[in-house]
C-alpha atoms as a PDB file:
ATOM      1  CA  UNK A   1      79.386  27.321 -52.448  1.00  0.00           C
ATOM      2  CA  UNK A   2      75.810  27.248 -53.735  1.00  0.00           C
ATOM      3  CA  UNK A   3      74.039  31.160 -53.326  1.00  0.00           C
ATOM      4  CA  UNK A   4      70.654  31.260 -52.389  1.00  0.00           C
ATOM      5  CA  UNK A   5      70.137  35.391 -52.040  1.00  0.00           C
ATOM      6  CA  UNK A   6      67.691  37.348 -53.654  1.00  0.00           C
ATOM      7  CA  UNK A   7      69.725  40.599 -53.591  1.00  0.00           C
ATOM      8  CA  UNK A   8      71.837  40.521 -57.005  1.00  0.00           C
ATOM      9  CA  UNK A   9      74.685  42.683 -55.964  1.00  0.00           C
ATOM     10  CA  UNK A  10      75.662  40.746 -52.918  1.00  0.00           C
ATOM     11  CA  UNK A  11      74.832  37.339 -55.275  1.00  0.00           C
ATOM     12  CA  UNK A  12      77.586  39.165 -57.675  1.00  0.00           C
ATOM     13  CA  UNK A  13      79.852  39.557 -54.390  1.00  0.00           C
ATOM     14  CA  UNK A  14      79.724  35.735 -53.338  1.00  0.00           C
ATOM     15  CA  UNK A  15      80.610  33.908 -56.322  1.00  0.00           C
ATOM     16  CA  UNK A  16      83.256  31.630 -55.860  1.00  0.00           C
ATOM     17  CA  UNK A  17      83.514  32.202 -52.476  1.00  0.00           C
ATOM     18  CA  UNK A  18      84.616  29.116 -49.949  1.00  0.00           C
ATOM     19  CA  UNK A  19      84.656  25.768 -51.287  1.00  0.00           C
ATOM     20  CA  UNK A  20      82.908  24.068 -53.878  1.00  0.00           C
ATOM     21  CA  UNK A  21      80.560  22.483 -51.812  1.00  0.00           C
ATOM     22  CA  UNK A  22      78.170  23.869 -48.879  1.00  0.00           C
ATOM     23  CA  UNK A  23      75.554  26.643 -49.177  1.00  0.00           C
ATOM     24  CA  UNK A  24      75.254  30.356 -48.219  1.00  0.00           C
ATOM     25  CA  UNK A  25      71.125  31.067 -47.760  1.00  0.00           C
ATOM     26  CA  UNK A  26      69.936  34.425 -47.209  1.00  0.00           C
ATOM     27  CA  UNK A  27      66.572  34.865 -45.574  1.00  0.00           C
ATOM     28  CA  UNK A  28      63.816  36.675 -47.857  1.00  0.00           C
ATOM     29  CA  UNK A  29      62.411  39.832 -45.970  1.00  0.00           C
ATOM     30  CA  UNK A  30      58.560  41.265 -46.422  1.00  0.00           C
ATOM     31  CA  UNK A  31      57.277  37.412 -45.818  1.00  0.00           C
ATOM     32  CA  UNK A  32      53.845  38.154 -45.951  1.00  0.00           C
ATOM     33  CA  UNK A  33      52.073  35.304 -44.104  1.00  0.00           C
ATOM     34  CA  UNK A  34      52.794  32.424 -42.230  1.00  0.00           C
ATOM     35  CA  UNK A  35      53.580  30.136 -44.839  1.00  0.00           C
ATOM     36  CA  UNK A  36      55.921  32.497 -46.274  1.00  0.00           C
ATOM     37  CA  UNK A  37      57.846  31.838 -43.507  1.00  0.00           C
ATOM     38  CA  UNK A  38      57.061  28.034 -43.348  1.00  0.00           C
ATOM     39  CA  UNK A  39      58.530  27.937 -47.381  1.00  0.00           C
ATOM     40  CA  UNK A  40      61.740  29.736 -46.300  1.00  0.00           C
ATOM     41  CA  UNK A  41      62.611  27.659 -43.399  1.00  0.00           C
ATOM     42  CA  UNK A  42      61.614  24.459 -45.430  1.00  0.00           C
ATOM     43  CA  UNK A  43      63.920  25.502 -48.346  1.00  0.00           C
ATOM     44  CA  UNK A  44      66.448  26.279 -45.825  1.00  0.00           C
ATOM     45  CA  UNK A  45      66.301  22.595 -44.024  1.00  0.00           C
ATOM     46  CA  UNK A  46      66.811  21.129 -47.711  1.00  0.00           C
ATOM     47  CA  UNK A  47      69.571  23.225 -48.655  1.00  0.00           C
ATOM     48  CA  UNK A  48      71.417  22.430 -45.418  1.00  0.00           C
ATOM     49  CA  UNK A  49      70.651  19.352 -44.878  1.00  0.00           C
ATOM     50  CA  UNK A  50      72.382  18.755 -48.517  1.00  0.00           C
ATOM     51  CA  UNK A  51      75.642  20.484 -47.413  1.00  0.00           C
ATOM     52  CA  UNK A  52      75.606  18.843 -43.919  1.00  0.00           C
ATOM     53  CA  UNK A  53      75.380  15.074 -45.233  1.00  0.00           C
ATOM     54  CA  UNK A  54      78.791  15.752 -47.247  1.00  0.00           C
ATOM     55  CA  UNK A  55      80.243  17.732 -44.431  1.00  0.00           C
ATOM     56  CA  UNK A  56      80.111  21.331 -45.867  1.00  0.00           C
ATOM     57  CA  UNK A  57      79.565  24.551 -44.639  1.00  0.00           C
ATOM     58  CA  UNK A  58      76.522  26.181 -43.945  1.00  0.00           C
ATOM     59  CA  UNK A  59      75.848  29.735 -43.918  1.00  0.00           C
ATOM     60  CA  UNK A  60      73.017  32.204 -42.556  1.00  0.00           C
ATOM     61  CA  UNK A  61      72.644  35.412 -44.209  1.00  0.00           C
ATOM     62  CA  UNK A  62      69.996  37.860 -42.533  1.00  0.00           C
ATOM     63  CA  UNK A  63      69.236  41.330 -41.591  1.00  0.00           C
ATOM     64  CA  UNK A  64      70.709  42.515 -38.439  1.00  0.00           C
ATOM     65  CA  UNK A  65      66.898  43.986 -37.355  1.00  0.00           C
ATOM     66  CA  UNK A  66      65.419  40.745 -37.992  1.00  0.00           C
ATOM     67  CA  UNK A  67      67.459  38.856 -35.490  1.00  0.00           C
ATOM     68  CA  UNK A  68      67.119  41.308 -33.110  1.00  0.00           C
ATOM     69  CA  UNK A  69      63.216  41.427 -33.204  1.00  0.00           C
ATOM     70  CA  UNK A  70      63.043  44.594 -34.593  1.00  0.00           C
ATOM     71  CA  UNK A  71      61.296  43.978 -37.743  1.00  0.00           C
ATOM     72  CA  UNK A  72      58.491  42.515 -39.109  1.00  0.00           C
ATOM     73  CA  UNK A  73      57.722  39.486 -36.520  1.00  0.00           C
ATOM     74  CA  UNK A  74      58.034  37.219 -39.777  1.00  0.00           C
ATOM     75  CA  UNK A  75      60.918  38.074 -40.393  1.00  0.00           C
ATOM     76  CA  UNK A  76      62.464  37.731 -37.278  1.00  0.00           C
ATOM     77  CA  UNK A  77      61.037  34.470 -36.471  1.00  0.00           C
ATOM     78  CA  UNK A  78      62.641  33.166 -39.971  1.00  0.00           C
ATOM     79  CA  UNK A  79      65.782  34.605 -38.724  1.00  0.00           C
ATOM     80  CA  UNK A  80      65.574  33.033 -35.362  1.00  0.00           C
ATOM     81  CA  UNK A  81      64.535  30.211 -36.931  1.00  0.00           C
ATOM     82  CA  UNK A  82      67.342  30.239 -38.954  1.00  0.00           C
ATOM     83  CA  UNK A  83      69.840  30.975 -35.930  1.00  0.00           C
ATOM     84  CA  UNK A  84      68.309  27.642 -34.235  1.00  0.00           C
ATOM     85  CA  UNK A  85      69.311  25.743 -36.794  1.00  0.00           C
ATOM     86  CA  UNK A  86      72.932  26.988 -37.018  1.00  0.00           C
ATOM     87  CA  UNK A  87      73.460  26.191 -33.621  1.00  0.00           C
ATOM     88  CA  UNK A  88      71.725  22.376 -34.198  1.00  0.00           C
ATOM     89  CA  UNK A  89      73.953  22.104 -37.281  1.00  0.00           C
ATOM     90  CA  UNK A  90      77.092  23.267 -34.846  1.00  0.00           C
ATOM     91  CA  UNK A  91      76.634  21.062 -32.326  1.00  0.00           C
ATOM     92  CA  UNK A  92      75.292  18.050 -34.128  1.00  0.00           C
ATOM     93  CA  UNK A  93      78.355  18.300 -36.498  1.00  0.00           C
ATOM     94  CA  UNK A  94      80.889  18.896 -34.025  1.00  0.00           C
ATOM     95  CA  UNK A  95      83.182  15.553 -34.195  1.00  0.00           C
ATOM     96  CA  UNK A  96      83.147  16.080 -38.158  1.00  0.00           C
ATOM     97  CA  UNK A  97      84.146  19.969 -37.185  1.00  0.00           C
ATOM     98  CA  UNK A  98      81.755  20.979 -40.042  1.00  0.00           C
ATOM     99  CA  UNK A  99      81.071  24.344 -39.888  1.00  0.00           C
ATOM    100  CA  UNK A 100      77.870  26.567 -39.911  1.00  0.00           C
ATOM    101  CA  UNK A 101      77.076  30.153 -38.624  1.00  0.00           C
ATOM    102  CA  UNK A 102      74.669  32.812 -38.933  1.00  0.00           C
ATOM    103  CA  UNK A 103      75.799  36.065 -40.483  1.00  0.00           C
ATOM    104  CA  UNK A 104      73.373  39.636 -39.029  1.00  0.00           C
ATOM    105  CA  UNK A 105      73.873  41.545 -41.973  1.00  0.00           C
ATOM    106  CA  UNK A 106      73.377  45.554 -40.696  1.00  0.00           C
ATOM    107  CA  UNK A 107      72.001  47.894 -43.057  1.00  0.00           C
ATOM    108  CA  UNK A 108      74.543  50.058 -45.619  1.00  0.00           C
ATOM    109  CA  UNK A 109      76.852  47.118 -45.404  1.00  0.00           C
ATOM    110  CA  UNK A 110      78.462  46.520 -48.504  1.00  0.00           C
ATOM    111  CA  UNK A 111      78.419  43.509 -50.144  1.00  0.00           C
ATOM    112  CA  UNK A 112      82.059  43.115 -50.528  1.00  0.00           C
ATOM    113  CA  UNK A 113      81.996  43.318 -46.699  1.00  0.00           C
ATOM    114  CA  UNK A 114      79.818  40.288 -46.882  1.00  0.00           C
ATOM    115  CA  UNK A 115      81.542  38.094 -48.856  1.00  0.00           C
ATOM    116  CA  UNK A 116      84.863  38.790 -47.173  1.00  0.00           C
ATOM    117  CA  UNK A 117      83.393  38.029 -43.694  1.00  0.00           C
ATOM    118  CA  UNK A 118      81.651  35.072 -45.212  1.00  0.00           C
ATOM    119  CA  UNK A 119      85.162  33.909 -46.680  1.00  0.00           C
ATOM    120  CA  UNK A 120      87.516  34.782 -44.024  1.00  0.00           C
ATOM    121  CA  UNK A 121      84.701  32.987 -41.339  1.00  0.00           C
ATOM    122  CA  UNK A 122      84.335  29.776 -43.542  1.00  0.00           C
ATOM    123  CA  UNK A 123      88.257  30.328 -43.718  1.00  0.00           C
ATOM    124  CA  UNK A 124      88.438  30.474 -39.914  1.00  0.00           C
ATOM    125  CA  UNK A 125      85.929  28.584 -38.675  1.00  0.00           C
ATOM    126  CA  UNK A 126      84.856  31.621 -36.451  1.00  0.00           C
ATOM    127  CA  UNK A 127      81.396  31.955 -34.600  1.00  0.00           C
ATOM    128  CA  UNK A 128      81.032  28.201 -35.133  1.00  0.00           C
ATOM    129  CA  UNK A 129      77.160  28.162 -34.350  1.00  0.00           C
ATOM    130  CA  UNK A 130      76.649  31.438 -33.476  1.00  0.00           C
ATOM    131  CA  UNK A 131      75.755  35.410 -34.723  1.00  0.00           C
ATOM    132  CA  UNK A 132      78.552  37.304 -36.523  1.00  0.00           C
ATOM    133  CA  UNK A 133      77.096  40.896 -36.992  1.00  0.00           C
ATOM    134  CA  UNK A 134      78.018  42.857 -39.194  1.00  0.00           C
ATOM    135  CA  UNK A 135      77.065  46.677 -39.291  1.00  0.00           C
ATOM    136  CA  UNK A 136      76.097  48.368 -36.110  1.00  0.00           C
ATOM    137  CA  UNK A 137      72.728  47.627 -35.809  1.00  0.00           C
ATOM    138  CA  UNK A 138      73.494  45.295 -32.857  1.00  0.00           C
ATOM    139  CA  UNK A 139      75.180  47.933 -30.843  1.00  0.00           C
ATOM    140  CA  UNK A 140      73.061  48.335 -27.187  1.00  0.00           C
ATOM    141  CA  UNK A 141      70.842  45.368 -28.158  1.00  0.00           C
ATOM    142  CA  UNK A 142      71.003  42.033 -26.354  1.00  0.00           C
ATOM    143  CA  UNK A 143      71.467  39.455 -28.662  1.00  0.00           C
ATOM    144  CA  UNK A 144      70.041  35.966 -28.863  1.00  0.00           C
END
């Protein structure tokens, strides 16, 4: 699967995971203005859109505080953002049973942990359209 992370040990952790084809995108965090977040969502539509025309997986990748509106609001609008489209891809890809989700990444998760999740869910097909958490940053919180 084509990365698109900007942390280099959890880049390190995903190679070669999944198939050859599809795309695992992890949101940028400190997005500084609007069009920050306008950029990351717009690189995010291409990249998906490219694994969704040949029927491959999509994958979310973002912090755990983000999705739950607890950081910076531009980051948590990317990550809803981001969520929206999981669910679109989901349901719009459903008679293909393509496959997309969004992974909440907690902090001091390691990045193995990622890319097993991330493997085992592409794997699986689990959380079709919808948050796997990871961490316990989403304990108490009402998720979206």
């Amino acid at each position: 699967m084509k990365v698109r992370t900007h942390d280099f040990e959890r880049a390190a952790a995903l190679t070669d995971i999944g198939p050859d084809e599809g795309v695992i995108f992890e949101a940028r965090t400190g997005l500084g203005a609007w069009s920050d977040a306008e950029d990351e969502l717009a690189e995010a539509f291409e990249l998906s859109r490219a694994a969704a025309l040949t029927d491959a997986p999509v994958v979310f990748l973002v912090q755990a505080n983000a999705i739950l509106g607890r950081s910076d609001p531009l980051d948590s609008a990317v990550a809803t953002g981001l969520l929206g489209g999981a669910r679109a891809l989901a349901f719009e890809r459903r008679k293909s049973a393509s496959y997309s989700v969004l992974v909440a990444v907690g902090d001091n998760v390691e990045p193995a942990t990622v890319a097993t999740a991330i493997d085992l869910l592409v794997a699986t097909r689990g959380s079709n359209g919808q948050i796997f958490t990871l961490g316990a940053d989403h304990l108490g919180a009402l998720l979206p």
